[in-house]
N, C-alpha and C. Protein backbone atom coordinates (compact mmCIF):
# COMPACT_ATOMS: atom_id res chain seq x y z
N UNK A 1 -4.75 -4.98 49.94
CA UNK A 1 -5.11 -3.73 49.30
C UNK A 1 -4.56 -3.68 47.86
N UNK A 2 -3.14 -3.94 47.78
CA UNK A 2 -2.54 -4.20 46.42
C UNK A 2 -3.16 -5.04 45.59
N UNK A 3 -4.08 -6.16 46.10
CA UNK A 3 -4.11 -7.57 45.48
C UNK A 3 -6.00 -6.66 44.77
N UNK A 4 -6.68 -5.69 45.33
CA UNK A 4 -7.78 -5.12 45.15
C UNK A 4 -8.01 -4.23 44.09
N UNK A 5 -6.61 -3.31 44.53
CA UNK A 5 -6.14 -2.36 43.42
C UNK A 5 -5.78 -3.12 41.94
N UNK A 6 -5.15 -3.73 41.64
CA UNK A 6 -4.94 -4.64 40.59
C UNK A 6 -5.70 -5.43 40.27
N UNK A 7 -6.64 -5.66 41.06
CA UNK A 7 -8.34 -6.45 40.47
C UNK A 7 -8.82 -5.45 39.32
N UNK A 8 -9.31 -4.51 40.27
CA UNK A 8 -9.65 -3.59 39.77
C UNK A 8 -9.35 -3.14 38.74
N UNK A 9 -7.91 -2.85 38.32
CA UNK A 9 -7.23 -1.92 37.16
C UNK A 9 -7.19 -2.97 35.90
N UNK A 10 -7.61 -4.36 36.13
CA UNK A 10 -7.61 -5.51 35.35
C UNK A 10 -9.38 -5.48 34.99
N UNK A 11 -9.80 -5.14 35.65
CA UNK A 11 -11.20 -5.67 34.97
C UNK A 11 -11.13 -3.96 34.42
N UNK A 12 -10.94 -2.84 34.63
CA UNK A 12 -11.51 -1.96 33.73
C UNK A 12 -10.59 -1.81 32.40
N UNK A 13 -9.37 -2.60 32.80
CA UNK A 13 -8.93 -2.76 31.13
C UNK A 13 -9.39 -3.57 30.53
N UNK A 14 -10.04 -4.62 30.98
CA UNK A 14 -10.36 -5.73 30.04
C UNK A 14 -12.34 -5.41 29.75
N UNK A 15 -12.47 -4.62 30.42
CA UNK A 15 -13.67 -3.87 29.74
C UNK A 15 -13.65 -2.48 28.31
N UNK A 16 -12.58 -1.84 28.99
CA UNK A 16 -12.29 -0.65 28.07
C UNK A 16 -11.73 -1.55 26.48
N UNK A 17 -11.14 -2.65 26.75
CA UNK A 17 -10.53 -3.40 25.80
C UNK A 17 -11.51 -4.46 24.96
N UNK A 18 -12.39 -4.69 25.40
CA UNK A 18 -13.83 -5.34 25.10
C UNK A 18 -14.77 -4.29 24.23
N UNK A 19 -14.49 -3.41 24.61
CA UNK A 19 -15.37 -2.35 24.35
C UNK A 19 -14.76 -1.18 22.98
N UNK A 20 -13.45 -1.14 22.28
CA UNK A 20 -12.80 -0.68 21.41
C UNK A 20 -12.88 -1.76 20.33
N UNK A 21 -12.64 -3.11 20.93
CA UNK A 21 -12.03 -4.72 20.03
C UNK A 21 -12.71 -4.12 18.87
N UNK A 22 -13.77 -4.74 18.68
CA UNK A 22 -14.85 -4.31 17.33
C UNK A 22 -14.65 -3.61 16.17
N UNK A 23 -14.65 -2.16 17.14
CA UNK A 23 -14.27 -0.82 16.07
C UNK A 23 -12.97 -0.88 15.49
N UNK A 24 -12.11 -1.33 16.37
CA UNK A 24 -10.31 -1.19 16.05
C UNK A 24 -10.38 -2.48 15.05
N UNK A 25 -11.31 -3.75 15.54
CA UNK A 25 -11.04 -4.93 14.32
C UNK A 25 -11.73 -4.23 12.87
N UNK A 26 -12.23 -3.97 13.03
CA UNK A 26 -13.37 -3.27 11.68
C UNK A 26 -12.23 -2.31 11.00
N UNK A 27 -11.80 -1.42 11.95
CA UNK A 27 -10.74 -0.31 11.40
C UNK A 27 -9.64 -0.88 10.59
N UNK A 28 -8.79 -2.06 11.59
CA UNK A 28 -7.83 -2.66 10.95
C UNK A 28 -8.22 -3.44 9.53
N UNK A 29 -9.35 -4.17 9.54
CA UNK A 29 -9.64 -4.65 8.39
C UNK A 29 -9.90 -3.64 6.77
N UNK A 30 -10.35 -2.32 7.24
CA UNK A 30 -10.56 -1.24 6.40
C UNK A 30 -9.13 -0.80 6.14
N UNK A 31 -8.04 -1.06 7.11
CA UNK A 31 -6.73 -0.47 6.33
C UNK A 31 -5.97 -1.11 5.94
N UNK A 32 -6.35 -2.59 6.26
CA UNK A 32 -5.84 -3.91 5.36
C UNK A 32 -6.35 -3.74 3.45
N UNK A 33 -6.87 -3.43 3.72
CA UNK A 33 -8.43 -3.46 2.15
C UNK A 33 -7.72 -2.72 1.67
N UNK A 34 -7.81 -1.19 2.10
CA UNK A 34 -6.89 0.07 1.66
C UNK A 34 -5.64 -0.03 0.90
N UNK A 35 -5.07 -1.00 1.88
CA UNK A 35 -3.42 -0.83 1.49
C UNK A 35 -3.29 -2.05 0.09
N UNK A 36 -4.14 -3.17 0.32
CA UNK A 36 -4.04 -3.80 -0.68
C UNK A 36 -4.76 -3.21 -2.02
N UNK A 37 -5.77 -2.21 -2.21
CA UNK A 37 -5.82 -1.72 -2.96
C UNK A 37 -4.77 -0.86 -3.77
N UNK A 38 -4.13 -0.33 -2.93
CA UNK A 38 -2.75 0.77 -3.36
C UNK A 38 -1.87 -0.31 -3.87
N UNK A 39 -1.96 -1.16 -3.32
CA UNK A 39 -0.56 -1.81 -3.89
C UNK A 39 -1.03 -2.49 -5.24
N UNK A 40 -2.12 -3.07 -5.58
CA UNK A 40 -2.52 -3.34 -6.37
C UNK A 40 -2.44 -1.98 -7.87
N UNK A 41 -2.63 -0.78 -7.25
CA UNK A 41 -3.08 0.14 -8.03
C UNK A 41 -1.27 0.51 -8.56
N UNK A 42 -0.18 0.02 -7.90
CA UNK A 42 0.96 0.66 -8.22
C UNK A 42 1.45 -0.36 -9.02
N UNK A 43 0.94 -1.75 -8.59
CA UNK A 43 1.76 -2.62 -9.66
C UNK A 43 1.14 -2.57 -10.91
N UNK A 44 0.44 -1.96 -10.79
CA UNK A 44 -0.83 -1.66 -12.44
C UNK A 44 0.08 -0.92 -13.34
N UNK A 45 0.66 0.48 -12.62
CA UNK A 45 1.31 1.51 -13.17
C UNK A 45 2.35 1.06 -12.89
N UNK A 46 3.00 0.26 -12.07
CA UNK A 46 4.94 -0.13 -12.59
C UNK A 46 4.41 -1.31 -13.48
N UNK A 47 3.72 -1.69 -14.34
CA UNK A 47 3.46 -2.88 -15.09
C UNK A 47 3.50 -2.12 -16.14
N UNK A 48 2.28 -0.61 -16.36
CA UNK A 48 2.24 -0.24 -17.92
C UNK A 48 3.12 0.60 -17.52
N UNK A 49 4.48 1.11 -17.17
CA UNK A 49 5.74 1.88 -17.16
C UNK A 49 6.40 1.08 -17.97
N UNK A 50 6.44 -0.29 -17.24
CA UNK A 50 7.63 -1.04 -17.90
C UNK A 50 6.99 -1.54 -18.98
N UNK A 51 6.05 -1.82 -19.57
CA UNK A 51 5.38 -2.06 -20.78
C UNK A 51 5.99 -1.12 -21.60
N UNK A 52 5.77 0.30 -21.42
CA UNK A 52 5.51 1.69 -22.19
C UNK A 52 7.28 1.39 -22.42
N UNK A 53 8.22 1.58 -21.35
CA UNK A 53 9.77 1.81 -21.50
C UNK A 53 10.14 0.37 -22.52
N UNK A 54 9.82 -1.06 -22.50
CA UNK A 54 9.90 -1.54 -23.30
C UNK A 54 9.01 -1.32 -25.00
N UNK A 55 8.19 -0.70 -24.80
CA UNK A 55 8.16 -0.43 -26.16
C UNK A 55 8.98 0.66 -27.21
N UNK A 56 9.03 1.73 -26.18
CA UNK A 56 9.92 2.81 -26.71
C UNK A 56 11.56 1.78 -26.71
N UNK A 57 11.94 1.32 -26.24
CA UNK A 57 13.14 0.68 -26.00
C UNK A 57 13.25 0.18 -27.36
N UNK A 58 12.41 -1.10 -27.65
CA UNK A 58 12.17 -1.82 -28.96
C UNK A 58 11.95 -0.77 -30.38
N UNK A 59 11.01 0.39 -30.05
CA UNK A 59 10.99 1.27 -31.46
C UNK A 59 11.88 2.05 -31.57
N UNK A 60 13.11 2.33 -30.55
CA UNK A 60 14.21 2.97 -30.51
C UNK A 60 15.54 1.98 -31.62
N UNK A 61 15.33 0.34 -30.99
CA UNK A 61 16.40 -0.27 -31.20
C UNK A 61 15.82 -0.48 -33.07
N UNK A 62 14.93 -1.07 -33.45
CA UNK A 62 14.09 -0.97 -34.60
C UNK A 62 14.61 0.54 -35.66
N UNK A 63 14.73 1.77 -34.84
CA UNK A 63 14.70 3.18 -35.12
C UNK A 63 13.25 3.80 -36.05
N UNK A 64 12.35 3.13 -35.02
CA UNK A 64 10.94 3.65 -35.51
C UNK A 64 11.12 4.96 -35.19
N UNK A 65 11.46 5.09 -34.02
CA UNK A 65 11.49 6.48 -33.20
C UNK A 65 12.15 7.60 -33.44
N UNK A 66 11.76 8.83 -34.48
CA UNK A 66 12.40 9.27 -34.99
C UNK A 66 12.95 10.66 -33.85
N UNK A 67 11.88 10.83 -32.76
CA UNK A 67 12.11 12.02 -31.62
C UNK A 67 13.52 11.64 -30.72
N UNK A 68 13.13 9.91 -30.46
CA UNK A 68 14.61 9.44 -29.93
C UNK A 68 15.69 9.96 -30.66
N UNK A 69 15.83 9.62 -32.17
CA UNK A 69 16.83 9.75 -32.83
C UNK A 69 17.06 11.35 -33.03
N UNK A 70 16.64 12.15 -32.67
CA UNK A 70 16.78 13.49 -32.45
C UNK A 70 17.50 13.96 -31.10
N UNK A 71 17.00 13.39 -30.37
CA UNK A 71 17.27 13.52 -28.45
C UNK A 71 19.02 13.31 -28.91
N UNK A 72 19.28 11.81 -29.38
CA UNK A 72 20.96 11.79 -29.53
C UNK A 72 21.45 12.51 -29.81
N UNK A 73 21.02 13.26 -30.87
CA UNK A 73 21.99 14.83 -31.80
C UNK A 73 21.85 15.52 -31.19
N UNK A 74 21.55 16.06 -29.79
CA UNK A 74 21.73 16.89 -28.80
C UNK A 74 23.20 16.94 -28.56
């Protein structure tokens, strides 16, 4: 009876599990895509941050920057 019951509870998981695979592979691949987009999209903006902070850095040390040189006399 045990050995029937566990037939059983094995083939309707491995149907219910046959029957999700697809959608859940499709899904996972859509939040693979996703996430590599974001990450792509942040190293864009920590790239022109640190671009932007090295330039102000350089027109600071130069003393192009005359708003910097104001901020100090605070």
């Amino acid at each position: 009876m045990k050995k029937l019951i566990f037939a059983g509870m094995m083939l309707f998981f491995a149907l219910s599990l046959n029957a999700c695979r697809e959608s859940t592979v499709e899904k996972t691949n859509d939040a693979a895509k996703a996430i590599g987009e974001d990450v792509e999209n942040a190293a864009e903006e920590a790239g022109d941050a640190i671009k932007e902070g090295a330039d102000e850095l350089n027109d600071e040390i130069q003393g192009n920057d005359e708003g910097m040189a104001q901020d100090d006399d605070m």
